[in-house]
PDB file of N, CA and C in Angstrom:
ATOM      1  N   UNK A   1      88.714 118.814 119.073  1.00  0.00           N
ATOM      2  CA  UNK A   1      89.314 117.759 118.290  1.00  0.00           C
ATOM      3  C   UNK A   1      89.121 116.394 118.948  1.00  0.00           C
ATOM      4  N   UNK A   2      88.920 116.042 120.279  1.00  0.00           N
ATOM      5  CA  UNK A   2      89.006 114.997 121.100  1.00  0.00           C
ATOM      6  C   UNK A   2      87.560 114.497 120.940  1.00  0.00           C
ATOM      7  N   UNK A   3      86.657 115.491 120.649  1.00  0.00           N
ATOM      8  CA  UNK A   3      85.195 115.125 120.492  1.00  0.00           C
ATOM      9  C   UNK A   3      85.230 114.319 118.956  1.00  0.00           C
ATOM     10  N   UNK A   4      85.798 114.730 118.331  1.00  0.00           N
ATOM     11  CA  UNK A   4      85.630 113.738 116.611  1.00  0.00           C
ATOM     12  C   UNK A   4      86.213 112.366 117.145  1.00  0.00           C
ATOM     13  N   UNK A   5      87.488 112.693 117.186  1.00  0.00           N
ATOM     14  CA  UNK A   5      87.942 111.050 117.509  1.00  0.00           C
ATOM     15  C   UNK A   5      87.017 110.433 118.220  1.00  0.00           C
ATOM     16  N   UNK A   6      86.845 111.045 119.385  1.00  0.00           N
ATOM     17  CA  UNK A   6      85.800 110.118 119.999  1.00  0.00           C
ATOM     18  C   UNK A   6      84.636 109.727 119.192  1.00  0.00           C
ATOM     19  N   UNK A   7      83.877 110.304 118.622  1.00  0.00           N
ATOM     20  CA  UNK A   7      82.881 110.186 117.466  1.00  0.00           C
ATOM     21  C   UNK A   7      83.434 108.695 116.212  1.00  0.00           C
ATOM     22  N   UNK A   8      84.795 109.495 115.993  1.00  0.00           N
ATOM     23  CA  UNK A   8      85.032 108.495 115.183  1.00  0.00           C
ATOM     24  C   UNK A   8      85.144 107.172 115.557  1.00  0.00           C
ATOM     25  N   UNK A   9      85.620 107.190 116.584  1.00  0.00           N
ATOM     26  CA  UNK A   9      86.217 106.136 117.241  1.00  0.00           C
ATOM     27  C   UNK A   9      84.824 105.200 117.424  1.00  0.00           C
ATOM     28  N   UNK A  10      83.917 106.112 118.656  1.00  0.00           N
ATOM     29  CA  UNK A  10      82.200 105.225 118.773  1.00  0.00           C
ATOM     30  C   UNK A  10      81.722 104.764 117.330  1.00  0.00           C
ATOM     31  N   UNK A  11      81.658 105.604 116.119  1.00  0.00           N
ATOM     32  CA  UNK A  11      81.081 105.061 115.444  1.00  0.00           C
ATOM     33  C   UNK A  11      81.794 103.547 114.502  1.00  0.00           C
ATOM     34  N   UNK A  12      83.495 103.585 114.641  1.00  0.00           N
ATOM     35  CA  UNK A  12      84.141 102.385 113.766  1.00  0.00           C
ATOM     36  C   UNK A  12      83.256 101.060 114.996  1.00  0.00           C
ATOM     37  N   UNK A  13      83.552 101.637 116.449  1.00  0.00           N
ATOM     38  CA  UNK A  13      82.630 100.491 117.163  1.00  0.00           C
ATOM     39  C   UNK A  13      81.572  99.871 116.886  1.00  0.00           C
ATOM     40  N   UNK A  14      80.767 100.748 116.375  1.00  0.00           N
ATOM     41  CA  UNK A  14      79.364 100.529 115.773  1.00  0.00           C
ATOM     42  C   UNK A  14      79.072  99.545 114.982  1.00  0.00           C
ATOM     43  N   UNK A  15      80.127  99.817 113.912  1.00  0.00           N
ATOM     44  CA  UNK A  15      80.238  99.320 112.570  1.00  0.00           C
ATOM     45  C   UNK A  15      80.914  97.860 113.044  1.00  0.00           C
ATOM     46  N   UNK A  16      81.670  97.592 113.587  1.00  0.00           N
ATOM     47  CA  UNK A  16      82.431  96.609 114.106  1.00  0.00           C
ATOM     48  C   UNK A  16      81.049  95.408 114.501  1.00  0.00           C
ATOM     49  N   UNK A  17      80.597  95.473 116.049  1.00  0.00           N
ATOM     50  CA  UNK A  17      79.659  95.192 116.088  1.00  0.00           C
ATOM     51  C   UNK A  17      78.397  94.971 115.825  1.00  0.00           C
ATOM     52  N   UNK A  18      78.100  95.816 114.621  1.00  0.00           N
ATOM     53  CA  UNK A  18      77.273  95.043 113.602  1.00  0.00           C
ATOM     54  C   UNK A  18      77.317  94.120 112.801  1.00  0.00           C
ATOM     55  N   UNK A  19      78.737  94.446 112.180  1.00  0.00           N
ATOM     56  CA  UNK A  19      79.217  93.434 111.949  1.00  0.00           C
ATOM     57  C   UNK A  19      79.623  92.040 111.925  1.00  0.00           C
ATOM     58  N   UNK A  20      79.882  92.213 113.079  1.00  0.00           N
ATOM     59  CA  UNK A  20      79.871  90.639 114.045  1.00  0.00           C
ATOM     60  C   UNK A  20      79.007  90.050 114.167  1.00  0.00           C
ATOM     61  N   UNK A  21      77.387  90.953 114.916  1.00  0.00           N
ATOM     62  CA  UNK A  21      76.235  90.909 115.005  1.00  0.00           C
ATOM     63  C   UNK A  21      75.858  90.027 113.340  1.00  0.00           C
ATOM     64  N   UNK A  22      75.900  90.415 112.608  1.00  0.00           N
ATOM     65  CA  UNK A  22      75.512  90.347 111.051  1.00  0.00           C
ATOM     66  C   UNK A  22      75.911  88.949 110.922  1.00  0.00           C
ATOM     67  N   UNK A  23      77.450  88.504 110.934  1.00  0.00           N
ATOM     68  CA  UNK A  23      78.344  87.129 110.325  1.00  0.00           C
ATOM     69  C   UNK A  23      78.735  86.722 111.296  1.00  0.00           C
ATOM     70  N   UNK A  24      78.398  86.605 112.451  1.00  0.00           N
ATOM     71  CA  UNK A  24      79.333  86.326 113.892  1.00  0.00           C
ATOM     72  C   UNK A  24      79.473  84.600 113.337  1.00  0.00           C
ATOM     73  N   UNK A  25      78.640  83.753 113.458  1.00  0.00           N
ATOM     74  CA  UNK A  25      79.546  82.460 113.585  1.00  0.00           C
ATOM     75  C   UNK A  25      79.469  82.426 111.823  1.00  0.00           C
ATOM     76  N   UNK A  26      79.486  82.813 111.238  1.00  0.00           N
ATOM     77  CA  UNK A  26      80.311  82.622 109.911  1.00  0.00           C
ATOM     78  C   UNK A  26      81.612  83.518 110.183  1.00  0.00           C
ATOM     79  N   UNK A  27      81.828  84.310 110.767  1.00  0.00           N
ATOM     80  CA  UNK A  27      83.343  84.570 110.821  1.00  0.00           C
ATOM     81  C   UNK A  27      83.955  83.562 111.530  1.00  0.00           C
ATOM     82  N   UNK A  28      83.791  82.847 112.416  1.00  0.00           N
ATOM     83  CA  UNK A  28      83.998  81.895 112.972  1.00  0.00           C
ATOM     84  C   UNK A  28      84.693  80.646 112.226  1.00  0.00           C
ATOM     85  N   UNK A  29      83.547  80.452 111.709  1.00  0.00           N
ATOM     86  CA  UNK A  29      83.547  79.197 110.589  1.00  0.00           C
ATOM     87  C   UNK A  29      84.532  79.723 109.210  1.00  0.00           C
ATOM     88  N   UNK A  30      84.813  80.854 108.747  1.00  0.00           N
ATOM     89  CA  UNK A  30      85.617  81.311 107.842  1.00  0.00           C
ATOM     90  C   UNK A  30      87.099  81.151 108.662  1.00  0.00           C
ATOM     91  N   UNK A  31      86.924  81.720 109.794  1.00  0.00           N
ATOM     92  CA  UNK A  31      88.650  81.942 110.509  1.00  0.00           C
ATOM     93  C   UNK A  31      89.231  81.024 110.583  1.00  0.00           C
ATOM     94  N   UNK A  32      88.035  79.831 111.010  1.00  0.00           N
ATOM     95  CA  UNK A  32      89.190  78.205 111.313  1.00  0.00           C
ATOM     96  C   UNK A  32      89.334  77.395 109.804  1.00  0.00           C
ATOM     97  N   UNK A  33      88.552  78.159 109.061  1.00  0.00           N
ATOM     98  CA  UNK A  33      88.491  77.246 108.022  1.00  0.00           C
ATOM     99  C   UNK A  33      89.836  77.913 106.887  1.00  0.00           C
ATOM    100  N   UNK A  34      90.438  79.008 107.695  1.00  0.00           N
ATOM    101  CA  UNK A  34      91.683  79.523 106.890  1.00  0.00           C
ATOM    102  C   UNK A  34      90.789  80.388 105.506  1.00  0.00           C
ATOM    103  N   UNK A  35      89.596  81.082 105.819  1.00  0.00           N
ATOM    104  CA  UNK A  35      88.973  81.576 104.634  1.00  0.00           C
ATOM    105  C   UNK A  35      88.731  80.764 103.118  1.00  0.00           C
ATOM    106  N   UNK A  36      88.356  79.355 103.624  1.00  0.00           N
ATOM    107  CA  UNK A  36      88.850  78.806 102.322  1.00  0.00           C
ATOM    108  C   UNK A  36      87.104  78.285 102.158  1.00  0.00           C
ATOM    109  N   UNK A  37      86.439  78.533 101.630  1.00  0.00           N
ATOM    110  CA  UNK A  37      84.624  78.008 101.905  1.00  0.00           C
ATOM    111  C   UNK A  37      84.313  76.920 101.458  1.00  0.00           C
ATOM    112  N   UNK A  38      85.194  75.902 100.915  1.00  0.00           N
ATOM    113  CA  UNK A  38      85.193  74.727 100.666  1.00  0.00           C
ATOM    114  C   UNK A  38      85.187  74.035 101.643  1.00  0.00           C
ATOM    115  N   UNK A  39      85.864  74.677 102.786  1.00  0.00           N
ATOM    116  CA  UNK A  39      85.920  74.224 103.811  1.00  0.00           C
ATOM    117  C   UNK A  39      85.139  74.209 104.920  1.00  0.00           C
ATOM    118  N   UNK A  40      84.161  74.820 104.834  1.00  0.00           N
ATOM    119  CA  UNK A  40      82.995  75.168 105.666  1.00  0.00           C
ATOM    120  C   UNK A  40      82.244  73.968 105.619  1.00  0.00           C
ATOM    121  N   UNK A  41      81.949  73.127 105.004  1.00  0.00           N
ATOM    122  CA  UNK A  41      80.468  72.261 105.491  1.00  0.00           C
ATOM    123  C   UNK A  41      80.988  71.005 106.271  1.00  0.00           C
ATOM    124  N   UNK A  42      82.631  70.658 105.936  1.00  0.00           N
ATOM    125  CA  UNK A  42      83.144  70.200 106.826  1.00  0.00           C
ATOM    126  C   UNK A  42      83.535  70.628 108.558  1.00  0.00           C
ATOM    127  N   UNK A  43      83.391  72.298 108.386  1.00  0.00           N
ATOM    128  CA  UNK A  43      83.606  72.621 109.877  1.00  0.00           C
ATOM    129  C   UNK A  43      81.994  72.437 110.661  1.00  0.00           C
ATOM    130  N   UNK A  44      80.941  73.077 109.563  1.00  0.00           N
ATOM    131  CA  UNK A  44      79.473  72.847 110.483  1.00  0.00           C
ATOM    132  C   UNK A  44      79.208  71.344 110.989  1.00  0.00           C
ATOM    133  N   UNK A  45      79.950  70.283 110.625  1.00  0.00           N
ATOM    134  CA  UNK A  45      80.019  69.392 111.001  1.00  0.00           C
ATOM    135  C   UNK A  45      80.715  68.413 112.082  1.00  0.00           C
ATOM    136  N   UNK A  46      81.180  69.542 112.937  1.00  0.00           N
ATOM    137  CA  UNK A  46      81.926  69.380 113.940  1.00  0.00           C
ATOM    138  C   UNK A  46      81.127  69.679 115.298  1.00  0.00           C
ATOM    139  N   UNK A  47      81.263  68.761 116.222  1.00  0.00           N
ATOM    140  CA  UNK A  47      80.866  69.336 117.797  1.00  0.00           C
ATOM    141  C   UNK A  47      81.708  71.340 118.115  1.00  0.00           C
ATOM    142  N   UNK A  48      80.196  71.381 118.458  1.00  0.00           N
ATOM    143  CA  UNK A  48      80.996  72.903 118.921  1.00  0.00           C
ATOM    144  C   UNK A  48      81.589  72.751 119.818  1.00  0.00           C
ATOM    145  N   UNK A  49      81.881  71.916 120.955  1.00  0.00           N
ATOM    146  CA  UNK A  49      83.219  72.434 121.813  1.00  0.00           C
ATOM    147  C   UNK A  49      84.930  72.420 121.139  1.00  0.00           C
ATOM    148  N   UNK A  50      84.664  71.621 120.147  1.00  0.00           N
ATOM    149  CA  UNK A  50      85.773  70.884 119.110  1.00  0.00           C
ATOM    150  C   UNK A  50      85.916  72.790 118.350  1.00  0.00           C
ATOM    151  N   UNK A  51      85.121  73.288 118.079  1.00  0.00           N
ATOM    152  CA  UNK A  51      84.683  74.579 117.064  1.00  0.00           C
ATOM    153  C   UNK A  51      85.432  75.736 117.779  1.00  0.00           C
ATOM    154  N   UNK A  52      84.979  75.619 119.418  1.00  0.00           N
ATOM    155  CA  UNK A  52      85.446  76.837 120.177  1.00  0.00           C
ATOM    156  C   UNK A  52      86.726  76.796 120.501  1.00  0.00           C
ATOM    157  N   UNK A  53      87.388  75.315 120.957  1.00  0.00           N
ATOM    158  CA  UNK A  53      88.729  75.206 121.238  1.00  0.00           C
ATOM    159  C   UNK A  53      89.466  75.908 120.384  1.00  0.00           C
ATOM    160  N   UNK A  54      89.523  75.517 119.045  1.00  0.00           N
ATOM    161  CA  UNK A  54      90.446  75.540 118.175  1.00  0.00           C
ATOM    162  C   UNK A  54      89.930  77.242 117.530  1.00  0.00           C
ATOM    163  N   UNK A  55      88.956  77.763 117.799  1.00  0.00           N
ATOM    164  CA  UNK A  55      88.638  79.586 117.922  1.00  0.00           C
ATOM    165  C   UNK A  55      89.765  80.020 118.980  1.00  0.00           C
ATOM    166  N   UNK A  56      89.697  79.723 120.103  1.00  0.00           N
ATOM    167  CA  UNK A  56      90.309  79.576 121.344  1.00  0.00           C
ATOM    168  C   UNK A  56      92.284  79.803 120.874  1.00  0.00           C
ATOM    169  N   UNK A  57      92.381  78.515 120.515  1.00  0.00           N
ATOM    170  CA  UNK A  57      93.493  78.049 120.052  1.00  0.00           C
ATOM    171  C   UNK A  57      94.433  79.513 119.113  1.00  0.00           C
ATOM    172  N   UNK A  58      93.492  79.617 118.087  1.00  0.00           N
ATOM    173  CA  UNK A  58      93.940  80.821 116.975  1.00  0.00           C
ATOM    174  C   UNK A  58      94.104  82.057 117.561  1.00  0.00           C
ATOM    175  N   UNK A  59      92.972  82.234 118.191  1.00  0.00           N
ATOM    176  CA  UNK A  59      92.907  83.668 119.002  1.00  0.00           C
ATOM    177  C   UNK A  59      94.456  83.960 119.946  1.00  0.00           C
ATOM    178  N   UNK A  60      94.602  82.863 120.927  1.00  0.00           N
ATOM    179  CA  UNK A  60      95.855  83.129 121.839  1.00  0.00           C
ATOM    180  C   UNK A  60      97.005  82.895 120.636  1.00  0.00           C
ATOM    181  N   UNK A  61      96.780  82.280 120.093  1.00  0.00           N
ATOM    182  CA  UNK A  61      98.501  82.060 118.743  1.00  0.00           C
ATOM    183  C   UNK A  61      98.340  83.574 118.012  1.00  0.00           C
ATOM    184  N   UNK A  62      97.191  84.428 117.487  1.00  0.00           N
ATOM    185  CA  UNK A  62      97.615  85.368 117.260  1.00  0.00           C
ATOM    186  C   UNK A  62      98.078  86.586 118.194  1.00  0.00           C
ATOM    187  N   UNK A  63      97.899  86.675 119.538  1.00  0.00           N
ATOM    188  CA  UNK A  63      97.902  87.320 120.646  1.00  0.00           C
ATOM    189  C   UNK A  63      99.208  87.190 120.664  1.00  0.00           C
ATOM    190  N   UNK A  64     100.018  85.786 120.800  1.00  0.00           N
ATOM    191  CA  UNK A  64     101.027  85.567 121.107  1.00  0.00           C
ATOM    192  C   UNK A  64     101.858  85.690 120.499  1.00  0.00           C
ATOM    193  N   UNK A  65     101.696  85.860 119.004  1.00  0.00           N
ATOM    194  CA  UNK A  65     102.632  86.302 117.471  1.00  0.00           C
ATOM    195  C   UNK A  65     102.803  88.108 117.672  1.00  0.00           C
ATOM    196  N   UNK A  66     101.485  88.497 117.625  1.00  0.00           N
ATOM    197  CA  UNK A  66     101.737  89.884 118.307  1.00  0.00           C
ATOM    198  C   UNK A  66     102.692  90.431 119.311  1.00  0.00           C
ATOM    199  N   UNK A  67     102.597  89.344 120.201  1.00  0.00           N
ATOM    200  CA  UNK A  67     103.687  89.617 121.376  1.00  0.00           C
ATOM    201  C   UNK A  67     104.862  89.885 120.810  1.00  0.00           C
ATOM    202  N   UNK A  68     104.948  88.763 120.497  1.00  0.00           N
ATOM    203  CA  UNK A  68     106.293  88.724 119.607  1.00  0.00           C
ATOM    204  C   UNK A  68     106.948  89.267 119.115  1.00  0.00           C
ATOM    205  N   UNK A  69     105.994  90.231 118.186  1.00  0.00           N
ATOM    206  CA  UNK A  69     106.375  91.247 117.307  1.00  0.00           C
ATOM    207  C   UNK A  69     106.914  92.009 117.950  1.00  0.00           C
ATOM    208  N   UNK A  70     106.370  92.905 118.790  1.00  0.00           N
ATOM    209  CA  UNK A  70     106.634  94.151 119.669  1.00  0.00           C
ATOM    210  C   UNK A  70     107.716  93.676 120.553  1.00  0.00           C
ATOM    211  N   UNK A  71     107.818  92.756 120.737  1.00  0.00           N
ATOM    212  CA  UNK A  71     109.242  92.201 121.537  1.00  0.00           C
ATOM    213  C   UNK A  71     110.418  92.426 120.763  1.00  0.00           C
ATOM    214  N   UNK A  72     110.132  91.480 119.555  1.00  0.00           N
ATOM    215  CA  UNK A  72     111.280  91.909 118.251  1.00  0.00           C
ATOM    216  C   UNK A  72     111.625  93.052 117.979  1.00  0.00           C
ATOM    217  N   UNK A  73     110.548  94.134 117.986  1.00  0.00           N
ATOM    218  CA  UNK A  73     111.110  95.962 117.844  1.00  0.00           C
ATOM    219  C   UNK A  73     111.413  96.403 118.955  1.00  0.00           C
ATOM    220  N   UNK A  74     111.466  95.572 120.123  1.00  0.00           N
ATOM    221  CA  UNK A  74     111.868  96.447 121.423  1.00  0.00           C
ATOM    222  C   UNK A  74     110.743  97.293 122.240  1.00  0.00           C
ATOM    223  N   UNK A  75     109.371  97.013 121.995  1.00  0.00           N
ATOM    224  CA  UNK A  75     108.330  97.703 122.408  1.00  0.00           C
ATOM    225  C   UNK A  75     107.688  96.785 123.934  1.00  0.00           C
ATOM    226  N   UNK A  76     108.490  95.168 124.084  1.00  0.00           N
ATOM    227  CA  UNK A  76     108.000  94.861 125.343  1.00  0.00           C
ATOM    228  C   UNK A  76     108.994  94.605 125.779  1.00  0.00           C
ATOM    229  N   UNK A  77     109.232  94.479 127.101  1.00  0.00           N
ATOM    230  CA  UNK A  77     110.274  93.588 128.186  1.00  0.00           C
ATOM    231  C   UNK A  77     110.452  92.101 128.187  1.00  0.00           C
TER     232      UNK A  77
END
């Protein structure tokens, strides 16, 4: 049974990383842009360090909402 999961598990990886591979900086450009694609030709128009910060920025605010969560149910210290 430990051999499927694992299977399963390598192959959602797979899929993941192709994925990324496939749309990587259009997911990018979708995430900061709040999925809204109107909003996109205004973000390609930005300095990328301006692009990564605020990737940067979202990434730790959702990390840190997460925290949160599991704090709120009693799952961290």
């Amino acid at each position: 049974m430990d051999q499927d999961k694992a299977r399963v598990e390598y192959e959602e990886d797979n899929m993941e990383n192709g994925f990324q591979k496939t749309f990587g900086w259009f997911l990018v450009v979708n995430r900061i842009s709040g999925n809204d694609f109107t909003k996109h030709e205004y973000i390609y128009q930005k300095n990328v360090v301006e692009i990564l910060n605020q990737l940067t920025f979202l990434i730790m605010y959702d990390l840190e909402q997460q925290r949160l969560q599991k704090k709120a149910m009693g799952k961290v210290s």
